[in-house]
Protein backbone atom coordinates (compact mmCIF):
# COMPACT_ATOMS: atom_id res chain seq x y z
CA UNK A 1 6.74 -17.29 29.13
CA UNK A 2 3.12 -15.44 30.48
CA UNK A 3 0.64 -14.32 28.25
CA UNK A 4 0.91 -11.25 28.61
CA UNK A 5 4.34 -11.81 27.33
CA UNK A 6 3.74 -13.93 24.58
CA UNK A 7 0.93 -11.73 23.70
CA UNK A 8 2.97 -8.54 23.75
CA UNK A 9 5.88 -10.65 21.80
CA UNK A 10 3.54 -11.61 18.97
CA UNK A 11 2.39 -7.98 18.58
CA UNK A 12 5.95 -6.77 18.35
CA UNK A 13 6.12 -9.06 15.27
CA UNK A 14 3.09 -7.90 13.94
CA UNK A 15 4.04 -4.34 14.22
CA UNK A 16 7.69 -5.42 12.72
CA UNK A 17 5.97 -6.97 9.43
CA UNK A 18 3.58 -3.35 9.38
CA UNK A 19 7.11 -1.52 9.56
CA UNK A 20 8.68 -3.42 6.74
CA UNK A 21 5.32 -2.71 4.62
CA UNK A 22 5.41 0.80 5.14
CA UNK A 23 9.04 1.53 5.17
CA UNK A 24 8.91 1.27 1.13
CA UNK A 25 5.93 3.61 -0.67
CA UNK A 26 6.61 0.84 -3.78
CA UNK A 27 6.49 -1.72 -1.81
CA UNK A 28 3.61 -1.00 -0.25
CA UNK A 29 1.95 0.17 -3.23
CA UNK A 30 2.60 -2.79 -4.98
CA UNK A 31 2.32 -5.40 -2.68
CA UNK A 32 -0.74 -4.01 -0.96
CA UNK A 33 -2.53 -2.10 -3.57
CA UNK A 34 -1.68 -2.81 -7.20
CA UNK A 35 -1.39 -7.03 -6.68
CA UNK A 36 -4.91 -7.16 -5.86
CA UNK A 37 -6.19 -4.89 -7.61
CA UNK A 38 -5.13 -6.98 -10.18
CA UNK A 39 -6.37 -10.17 -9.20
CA UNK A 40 -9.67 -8.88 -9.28
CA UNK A 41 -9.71 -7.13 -12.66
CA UNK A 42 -8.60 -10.45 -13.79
CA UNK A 43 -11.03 -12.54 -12.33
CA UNK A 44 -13.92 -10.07 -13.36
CA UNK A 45 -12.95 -10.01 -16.75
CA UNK A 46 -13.01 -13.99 -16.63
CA UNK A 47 -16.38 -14.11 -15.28
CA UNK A 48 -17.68 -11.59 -17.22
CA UNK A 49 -16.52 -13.33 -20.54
CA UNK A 50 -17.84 -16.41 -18.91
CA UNK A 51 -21.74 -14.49 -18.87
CA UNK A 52 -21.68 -13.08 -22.23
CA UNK A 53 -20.26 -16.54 -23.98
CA UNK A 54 -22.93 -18.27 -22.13
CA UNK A 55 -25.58 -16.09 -22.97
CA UNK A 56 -27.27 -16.70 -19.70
CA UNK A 57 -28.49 -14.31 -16.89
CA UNK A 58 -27.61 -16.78 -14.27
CA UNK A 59 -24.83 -19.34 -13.58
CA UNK A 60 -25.05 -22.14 -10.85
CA UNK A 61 -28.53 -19.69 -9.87
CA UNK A 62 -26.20 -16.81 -9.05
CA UNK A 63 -26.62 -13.56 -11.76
CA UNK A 64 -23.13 -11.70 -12.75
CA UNK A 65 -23.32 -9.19 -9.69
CA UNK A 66 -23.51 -12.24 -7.44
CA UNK A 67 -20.64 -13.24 -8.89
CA UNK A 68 -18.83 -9.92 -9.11
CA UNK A 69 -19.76 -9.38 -5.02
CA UNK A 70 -18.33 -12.36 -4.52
CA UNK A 71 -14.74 -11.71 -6.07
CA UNK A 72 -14.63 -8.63 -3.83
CA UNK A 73 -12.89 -10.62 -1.20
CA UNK A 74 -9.93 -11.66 -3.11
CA UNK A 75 -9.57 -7.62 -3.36
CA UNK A 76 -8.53 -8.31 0.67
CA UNK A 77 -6.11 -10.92 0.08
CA UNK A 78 -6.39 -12.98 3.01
CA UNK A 79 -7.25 -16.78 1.55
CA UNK A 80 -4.75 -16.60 -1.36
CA UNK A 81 -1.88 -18.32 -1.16
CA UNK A 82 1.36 -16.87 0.31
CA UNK A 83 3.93 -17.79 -1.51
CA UNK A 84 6.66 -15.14 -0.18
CA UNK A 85 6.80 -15.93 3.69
CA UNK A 86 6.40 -19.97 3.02
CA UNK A 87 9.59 -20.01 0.90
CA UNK A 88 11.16 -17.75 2.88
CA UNK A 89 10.86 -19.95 6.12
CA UNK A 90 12.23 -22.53 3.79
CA UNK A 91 15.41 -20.52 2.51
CA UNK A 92 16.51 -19.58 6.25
CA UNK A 93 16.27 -23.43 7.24
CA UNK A 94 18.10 -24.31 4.02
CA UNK A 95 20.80 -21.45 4.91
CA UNK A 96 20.97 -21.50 8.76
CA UNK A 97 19.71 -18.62 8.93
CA UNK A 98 17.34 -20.23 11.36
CA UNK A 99 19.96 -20.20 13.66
CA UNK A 100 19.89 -16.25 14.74
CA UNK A 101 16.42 -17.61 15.82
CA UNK A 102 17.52 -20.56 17.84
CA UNK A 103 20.18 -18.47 19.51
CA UNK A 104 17.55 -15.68 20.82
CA UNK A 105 14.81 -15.38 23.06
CA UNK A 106 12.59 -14.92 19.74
CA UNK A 107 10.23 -17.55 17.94
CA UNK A 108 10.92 -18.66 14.49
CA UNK A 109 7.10 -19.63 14.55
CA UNK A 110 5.97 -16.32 15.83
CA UNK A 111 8.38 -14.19 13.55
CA UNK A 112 7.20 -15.28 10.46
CA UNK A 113 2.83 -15.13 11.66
CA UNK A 114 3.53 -11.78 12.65
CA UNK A 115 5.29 -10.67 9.16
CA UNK A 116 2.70 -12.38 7.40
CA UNK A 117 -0.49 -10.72 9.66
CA UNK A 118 1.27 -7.65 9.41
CA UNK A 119 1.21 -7.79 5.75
CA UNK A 120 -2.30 -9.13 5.45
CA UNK A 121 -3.65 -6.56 8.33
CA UNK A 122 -2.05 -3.27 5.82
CA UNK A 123 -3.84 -4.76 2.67
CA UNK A 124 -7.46 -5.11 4.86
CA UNK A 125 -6.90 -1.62 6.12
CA UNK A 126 -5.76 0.05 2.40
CA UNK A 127 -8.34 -2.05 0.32
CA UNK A 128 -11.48 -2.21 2.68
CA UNK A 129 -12.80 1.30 1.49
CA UNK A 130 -12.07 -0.08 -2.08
CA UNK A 131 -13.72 -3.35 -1.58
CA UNK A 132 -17.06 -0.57 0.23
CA UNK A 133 -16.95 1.85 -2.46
CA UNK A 134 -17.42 -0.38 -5.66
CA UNK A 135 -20.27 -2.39 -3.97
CA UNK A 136 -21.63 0.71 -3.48
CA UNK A 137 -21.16 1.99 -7.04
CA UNK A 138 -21.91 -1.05 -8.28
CA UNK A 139 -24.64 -1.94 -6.31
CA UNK A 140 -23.79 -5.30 -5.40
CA UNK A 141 -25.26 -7.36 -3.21
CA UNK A 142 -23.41 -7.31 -0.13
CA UNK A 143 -24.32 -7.98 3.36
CA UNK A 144 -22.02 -4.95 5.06
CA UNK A 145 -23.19 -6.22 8.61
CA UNK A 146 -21.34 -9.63 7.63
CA UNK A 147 -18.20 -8.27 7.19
CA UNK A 148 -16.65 -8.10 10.24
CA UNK A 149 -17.44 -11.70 11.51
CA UNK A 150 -15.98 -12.39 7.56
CA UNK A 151 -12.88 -11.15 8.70
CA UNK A 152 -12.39 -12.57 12.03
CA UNK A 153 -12.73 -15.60 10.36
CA UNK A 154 -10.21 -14.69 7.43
CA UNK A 155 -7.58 -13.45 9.82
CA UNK A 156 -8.26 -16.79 11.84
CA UNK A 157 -7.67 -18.59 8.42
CA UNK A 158 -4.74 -17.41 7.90
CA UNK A 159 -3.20 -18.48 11.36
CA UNK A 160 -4.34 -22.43 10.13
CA UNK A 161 -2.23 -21.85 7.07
CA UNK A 162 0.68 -20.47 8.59
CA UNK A 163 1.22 -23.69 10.93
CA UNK A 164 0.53 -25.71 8.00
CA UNK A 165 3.33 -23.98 5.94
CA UNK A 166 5.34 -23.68 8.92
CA UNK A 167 5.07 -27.54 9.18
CA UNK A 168 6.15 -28.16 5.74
CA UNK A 169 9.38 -25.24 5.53
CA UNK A 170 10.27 -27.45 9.18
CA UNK A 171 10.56 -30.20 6.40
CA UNK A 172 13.32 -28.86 4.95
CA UNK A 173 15.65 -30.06 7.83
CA UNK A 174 14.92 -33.35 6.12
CA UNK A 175 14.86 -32.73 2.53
CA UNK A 176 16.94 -30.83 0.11
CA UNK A 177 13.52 -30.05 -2.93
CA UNK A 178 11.03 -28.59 -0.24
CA UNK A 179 10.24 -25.91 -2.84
CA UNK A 180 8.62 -27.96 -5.55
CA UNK A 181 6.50 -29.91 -2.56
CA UNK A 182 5.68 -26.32 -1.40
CA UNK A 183 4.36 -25.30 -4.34
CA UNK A 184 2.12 -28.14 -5.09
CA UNK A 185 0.63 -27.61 -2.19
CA UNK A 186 -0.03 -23.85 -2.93
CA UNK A 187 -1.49 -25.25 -6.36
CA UNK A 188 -3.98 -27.64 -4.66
CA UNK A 189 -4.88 -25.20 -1.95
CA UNK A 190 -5.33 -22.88 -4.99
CA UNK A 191 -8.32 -24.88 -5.64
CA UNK A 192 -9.60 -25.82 -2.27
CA UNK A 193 -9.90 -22.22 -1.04
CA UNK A 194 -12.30 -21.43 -3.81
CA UNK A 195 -10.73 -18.85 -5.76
CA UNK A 196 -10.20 -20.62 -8.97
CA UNK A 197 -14.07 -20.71 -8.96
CA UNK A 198 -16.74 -20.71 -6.57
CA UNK A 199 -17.07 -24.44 -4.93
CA UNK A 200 -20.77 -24.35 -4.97
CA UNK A 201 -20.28 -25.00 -8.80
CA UNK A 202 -18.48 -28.15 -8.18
CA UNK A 203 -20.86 -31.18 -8.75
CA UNK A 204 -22.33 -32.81 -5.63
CA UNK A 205 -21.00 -34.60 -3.48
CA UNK A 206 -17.72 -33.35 -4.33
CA UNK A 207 -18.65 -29.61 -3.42
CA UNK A 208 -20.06 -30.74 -0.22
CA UNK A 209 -16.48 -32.88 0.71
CA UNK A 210 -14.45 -29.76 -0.11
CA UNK A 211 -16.37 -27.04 1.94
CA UNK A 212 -16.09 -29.16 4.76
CA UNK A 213 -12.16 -28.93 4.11
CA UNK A 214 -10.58 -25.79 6.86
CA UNK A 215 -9.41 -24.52 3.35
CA UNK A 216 -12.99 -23.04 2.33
CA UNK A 217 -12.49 -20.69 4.98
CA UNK A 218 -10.15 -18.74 2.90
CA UNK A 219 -12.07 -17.33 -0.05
CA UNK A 220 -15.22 -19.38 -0.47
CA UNK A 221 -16.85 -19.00 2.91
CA UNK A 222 -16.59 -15.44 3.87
CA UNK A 223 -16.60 -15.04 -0.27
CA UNK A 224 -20.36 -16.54 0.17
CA UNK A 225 -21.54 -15.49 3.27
CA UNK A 226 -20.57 -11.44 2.65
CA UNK A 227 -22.49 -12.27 -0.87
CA UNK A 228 -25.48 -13.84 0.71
CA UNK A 229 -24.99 -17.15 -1.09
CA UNK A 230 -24.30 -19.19 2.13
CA UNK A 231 -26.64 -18.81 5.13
CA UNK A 232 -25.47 -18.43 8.80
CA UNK A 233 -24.44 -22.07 9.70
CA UNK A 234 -22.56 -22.94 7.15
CA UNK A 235 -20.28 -19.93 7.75
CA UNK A 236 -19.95 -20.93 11.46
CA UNK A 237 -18.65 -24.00 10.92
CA UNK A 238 -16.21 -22.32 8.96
CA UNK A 239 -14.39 -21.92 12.33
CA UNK A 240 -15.15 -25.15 13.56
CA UNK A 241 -13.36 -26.50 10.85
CA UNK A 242 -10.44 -24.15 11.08
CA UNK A 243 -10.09 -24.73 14.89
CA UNK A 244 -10.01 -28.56 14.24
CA UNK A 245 -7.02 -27.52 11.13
CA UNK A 246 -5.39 -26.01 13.88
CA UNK A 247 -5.00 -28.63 16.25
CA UNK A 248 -3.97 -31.34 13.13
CA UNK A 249 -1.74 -29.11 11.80
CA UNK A 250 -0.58 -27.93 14.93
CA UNK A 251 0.58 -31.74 15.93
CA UNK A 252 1.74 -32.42 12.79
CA UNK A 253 4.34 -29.15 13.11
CA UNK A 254 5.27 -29.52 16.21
CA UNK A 255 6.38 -33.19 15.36
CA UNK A 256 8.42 -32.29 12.09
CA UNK A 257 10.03 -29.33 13.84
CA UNK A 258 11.04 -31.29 16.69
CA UNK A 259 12.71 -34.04 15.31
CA UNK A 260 14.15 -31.59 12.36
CA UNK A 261 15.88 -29.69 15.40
CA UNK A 262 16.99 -32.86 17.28
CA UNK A 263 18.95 -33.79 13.40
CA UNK A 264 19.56 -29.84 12.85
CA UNK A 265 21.58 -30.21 16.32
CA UNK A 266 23.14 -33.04 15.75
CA UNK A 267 25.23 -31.72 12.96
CA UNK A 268 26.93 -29.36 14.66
CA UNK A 269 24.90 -26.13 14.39
């Protein structure tokens, strides 16, 4: 296949996962809007409990609209976890529903990026002017010219997870339980992608060892460097890191899925 192909073949999927967004108002609302909207109501009501039982106008040197700026990312979904499209690739393996995939001229791999950029690309484009107007009303402190290269990188982020869920629903040619291993990894990744708290606050050298990880790219990175609490290089290497997750992860797919297909085969299907 060209490029031009495979390009225009990705964007078909892409467009596909927009359609299925858009096709239900409830759906959309819920999914896009109302979920994280949530998620940051919640987290600003933890942090702001957090400031007033302390007593303090600072934590880790960052004051409560640091803080606040900070969890306006999550408002854009693109480092949480995604639990709906991982167990999905799972359930089709598990079903053989993978095979209308094997049959056709269309990629399992691709299929399931594009419905999950699709669904990532309507929540950036619904909640951006959200995420805009309460910085403004709130006066936050957010660097506006930092948010595009923010989300270049989140979008970029969210290709690395995708191969590394990809590689473990490929897993489930092998294994009958890959939902509980699934999910565990969600829980971890949880942590690593800094939205159970900011990593800066973890104590040294352990903070240092876990921003290095491709997962700080999610949240904590473009989190820190739209907030002003990480400077330039720090949030390049950001992609560094994710294009090295990439390749790993990448191997490591393309190795499971391989051999699952060989066994998959081999049975019959």
């Amino acid at each position: 296949m060209s490029y031009v192909a495979f390009l225009k073949q990705n964007l078909a999927y892409i467009k596909l996962g927009i359609l299925a967004k858009t096709q239900s108002p409830l759906n959309l609302a819920v999914g896009v809007i109302l979920l994280p909207a949530i998620v940051f109501g919640v987290e600003c009501a933890f942090w702001m409990g957090i400031f007033q039982a302390s007593g303090q106008p600072s934590i880790g040197g960052f004051p409560a609209a640091q803080y606040v700026a900070y969890l306006l990312w999550l408002i854009l979904q693109l480092g949480s976890p995604n639990w709906r499209y991982e167990r999905m690739m799972i359930m089709e393996i598990n079903s053989g529903a993978v095979n209308a995939f094997l049959v056709r001229p269309v990629s399992f791999f691709g299929y399931h990026l594009g419905q999950l950029l699709g669904h990532k690309l309507m929540t950036v484009i619904v909640m951006l002017p959200v995420v805009i107007w309460i910085a403004w009303w709130w006066q936050l402190p957010v660097h506006f010219e930092r948010l595009i290269p923010a989300l270049v990188l989140g979008f970029c982020y969210l290709v690395m997870i995708h191969i590394l869920n990809f590689s473990i629903a490929s897993m489930a040619f092998f294994f009958d339980h890959v939902y509980s291993f699934n999910t565990t990894k969600n829980m971890i990744i949880w942590f690593l992608v800094g939205e159970l708290l900011p990593l800066d606050l973890l104590p040294s050298p352990i903070s240092e060892w876990v921003i290095v990880l491709p997962f700080s790219s999610g949240i904590y990175i473009p989190a820190a460097y739209i907030s002003g609490r990480i400077s330039h290089e720090v949030f390049l290497r950001g992609f560094v890191s994710v294009a090295l997750g990439c390749i790993v992860f990448g191997c490591v797919a393309r190795l499971i899925w391989r051999r699952g297909l060989r066994i998959y085969s081999g049975t019959g299907a």
